[in-house]
Protein backbone atom coordinates (compact mmCIF):
# COMPACT_ATOMS: atom_id res chain seq x y z
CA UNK A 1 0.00 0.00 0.00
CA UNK A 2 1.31 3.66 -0.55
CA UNK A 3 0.08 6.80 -2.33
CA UNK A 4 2.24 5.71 -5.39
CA UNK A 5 4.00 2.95 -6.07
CA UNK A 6 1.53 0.16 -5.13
CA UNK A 7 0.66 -1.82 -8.82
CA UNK A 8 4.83 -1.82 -9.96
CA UNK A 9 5.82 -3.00 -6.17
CA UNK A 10 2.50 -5.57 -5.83
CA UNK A 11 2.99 -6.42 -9.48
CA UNK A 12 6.95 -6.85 -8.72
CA UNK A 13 6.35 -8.70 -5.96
CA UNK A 14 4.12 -11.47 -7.53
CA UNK A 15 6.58 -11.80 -10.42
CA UNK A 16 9.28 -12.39 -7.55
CA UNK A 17 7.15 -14.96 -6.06
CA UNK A 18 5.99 -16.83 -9.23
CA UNK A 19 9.38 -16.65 -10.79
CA UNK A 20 10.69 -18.73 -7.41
CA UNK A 21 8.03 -21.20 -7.76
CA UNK A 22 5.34 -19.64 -4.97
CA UNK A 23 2.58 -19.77 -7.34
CA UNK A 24 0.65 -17.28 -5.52
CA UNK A 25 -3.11 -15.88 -6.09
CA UNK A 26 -2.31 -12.12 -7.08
CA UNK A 27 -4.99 -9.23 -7.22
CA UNK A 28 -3.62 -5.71 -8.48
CA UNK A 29 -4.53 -2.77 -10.27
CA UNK A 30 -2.69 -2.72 -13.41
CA UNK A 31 -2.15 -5.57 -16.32
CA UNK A 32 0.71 -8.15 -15.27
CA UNK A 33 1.99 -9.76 -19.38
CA UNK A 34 3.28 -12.54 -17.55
CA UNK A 35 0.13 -13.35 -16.14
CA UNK A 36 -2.56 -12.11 -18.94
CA UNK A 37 -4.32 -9.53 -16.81
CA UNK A 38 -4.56 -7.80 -13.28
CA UNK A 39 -5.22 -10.85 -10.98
CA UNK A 40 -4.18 -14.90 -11.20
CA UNK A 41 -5.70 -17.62 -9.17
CA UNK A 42 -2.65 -19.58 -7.82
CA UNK A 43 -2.02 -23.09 -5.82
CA UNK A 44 -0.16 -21.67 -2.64
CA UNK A 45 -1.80 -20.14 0.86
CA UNK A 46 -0.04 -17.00 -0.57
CA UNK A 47 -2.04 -13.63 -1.97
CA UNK A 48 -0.05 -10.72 -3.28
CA UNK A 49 -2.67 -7.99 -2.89
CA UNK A 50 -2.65 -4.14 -3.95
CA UNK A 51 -4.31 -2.48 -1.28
CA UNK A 52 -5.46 1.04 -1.66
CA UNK A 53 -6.23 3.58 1.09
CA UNK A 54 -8.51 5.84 -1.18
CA UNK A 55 -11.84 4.72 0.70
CA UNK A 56 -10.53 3.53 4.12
CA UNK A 57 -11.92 0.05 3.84
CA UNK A 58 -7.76 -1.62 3.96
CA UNK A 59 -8.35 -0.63 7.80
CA UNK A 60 -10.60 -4.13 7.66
CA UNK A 61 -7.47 -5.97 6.10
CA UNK A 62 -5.14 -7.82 7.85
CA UNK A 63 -1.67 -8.81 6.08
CA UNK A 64 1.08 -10.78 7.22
CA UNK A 65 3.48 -8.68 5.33
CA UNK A 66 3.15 -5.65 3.94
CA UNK A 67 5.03 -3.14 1.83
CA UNK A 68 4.16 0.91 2.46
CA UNK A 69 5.89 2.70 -0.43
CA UNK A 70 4.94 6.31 0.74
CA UNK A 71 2.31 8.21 2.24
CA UNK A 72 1.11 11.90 1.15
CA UNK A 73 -1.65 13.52 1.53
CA UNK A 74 -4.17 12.19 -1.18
CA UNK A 75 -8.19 10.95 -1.36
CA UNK A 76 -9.47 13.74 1.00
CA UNK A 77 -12.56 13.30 -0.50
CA UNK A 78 -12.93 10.34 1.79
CA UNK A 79 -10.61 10.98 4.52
CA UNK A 80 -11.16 14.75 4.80
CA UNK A 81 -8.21 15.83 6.93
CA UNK A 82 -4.53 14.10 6.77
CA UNK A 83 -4.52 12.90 10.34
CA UNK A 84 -7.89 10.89 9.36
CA UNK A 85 -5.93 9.16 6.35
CA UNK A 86 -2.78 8.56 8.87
CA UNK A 87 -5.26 6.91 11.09
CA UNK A 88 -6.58 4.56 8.67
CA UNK A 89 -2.73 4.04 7.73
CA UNK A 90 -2.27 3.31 11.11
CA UNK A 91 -5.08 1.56 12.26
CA UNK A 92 -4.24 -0.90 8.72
CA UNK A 93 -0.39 -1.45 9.60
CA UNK A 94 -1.13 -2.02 13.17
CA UNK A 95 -3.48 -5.40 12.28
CA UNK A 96 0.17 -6.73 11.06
CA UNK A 97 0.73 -9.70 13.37
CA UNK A 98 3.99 -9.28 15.25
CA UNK A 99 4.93 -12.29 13.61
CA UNK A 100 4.56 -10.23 10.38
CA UNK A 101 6.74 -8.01 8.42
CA UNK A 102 7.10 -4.36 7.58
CA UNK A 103 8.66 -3.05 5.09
CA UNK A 104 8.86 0.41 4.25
CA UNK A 105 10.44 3.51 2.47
CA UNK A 106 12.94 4.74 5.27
CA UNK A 107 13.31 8.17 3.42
CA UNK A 108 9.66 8.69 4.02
CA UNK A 109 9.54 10.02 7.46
CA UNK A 110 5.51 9.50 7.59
CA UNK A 111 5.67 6.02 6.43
CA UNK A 112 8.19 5.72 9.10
CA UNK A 113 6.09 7.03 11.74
CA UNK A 114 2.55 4.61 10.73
CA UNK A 115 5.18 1.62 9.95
CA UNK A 116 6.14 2.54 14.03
CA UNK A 117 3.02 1.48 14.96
CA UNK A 118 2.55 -2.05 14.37
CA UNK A 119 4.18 -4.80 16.50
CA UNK A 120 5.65 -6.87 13.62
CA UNK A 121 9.36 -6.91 12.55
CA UNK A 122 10.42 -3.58 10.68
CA UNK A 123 12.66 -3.44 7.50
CA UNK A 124 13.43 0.05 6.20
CA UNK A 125 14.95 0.53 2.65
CA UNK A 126 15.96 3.64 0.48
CA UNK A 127 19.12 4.84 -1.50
CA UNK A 128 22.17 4.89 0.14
CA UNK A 129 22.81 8.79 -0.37
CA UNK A 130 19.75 9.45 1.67
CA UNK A 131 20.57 7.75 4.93
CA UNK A 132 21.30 4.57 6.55
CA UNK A 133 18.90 1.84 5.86
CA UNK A 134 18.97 -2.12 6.40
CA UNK A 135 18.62 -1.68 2.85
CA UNK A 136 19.63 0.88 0.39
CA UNK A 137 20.63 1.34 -3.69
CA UNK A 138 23.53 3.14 -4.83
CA UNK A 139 25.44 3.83 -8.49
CA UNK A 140 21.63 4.66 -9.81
CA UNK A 141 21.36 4.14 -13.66
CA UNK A 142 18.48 4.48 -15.55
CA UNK A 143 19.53 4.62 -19.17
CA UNK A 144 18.27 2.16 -21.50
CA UNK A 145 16.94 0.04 -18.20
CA UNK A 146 17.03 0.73 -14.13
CA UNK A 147 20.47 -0.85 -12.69
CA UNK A 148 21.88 -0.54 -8.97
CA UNK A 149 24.10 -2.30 -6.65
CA UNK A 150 21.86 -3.57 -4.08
CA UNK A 151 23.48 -3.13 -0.40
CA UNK A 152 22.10 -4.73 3.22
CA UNK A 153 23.86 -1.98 5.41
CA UNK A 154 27.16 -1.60 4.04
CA UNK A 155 27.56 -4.94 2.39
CA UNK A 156 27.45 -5.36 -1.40
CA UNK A 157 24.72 -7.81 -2.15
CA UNK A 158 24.78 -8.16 -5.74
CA UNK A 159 23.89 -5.78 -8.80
CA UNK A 160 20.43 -5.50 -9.82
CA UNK A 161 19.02 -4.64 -13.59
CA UNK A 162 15.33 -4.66 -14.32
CA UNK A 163 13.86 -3.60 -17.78
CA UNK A 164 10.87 -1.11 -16.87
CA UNK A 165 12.01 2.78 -16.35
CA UNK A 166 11.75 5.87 -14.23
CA UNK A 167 13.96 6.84 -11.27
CA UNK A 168 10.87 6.06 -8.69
CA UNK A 169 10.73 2.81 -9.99
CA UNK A 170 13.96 2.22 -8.10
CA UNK A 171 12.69 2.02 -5.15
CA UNK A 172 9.19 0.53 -6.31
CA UNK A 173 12.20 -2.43 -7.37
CA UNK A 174 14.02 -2.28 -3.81
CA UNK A 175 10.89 -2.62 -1.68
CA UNK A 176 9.58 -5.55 -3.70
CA UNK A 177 13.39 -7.18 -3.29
CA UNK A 178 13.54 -6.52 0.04
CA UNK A 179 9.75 -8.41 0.40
């Protein structure tokens, strides 16, 4: 979940899992080629779910793991104020078992604070010119295709290179990795 972000990460995320053999049941909000449209029935216990904040009902929803790209002040319509859509943020992350996992953009300081308030484990992740994070990007390319060295703290994990494009998408690509 995340004001932007959360079809590329979700959609990232179930290629991950499929590509590894997880065969999971996906449900997002954009077209996935490899599986012919937005949503696949699969054979595990595992869901990869896009779950949007725009009408408050994700505060019914609880996930064992969840991703929050970003949070900004969006879908007032619904929410009216911003402290009403931090408390459904809140009131969502917080049904995260602490058996569960967090992970979330560490360079957004209000998806730091709502990922703060739920008892599972916590895994912050951003690029590695913008703080320290568990895990972090550096030597940024986006040319013909998105490449970075992918680092857990100061260790050199590997080098990444996925085909889609934009500079966001980065870390759209890290917080599905770090999933």
């Amino acid at each position: 979940t995340g004001t932007h972000g959360k079809t590329t990460t979700s959609a990232l995320i179930a290629h991950i899992m499929d590509s590894c053999g997880r065969d999971p049941t996906v449900i997002v909000g954009g077209e996935i080629g490899r599986f012919g449209g937005n949503a696949k029935s699969g054979s595990s216990d595992l869901v990869v779910a896009e779950v949007d904040e725009s009408d408050g009902l994700f505060r019914g929803i609880t996930a064992k793991c969840v991703v929050l790209t970003n949070i900004e002040r969006e879908h007032m319509e619904h929410h009216g104020t911003m402290e009403n859509l931090l408390t459904s943020y809140t009131e969502f992350v917080a049904r995260t078992p602490s058996e569960g996992l967090i992970v979330y953009n560490g360079e957004d300081q209000v998806a730091r604070s709502v990922a703060e308030c739920s008892p599972a484990v916590k895994v912050d992740f951003g690029a590695m010119k913008n703080g320290r994070f568990l895990y972090s990007y550096a030597n940024l390319s986006c040319v013909r295709s998105i490449r970075f060295d992918l680092y857990k703290q100061e260790k050199l994990l590997g080098k990444v290179e996925c085909g889609i494009f934009g500079r966001y998408n980065a870390m759209n690509i890290l917080g599905a990795m770090v999933l």
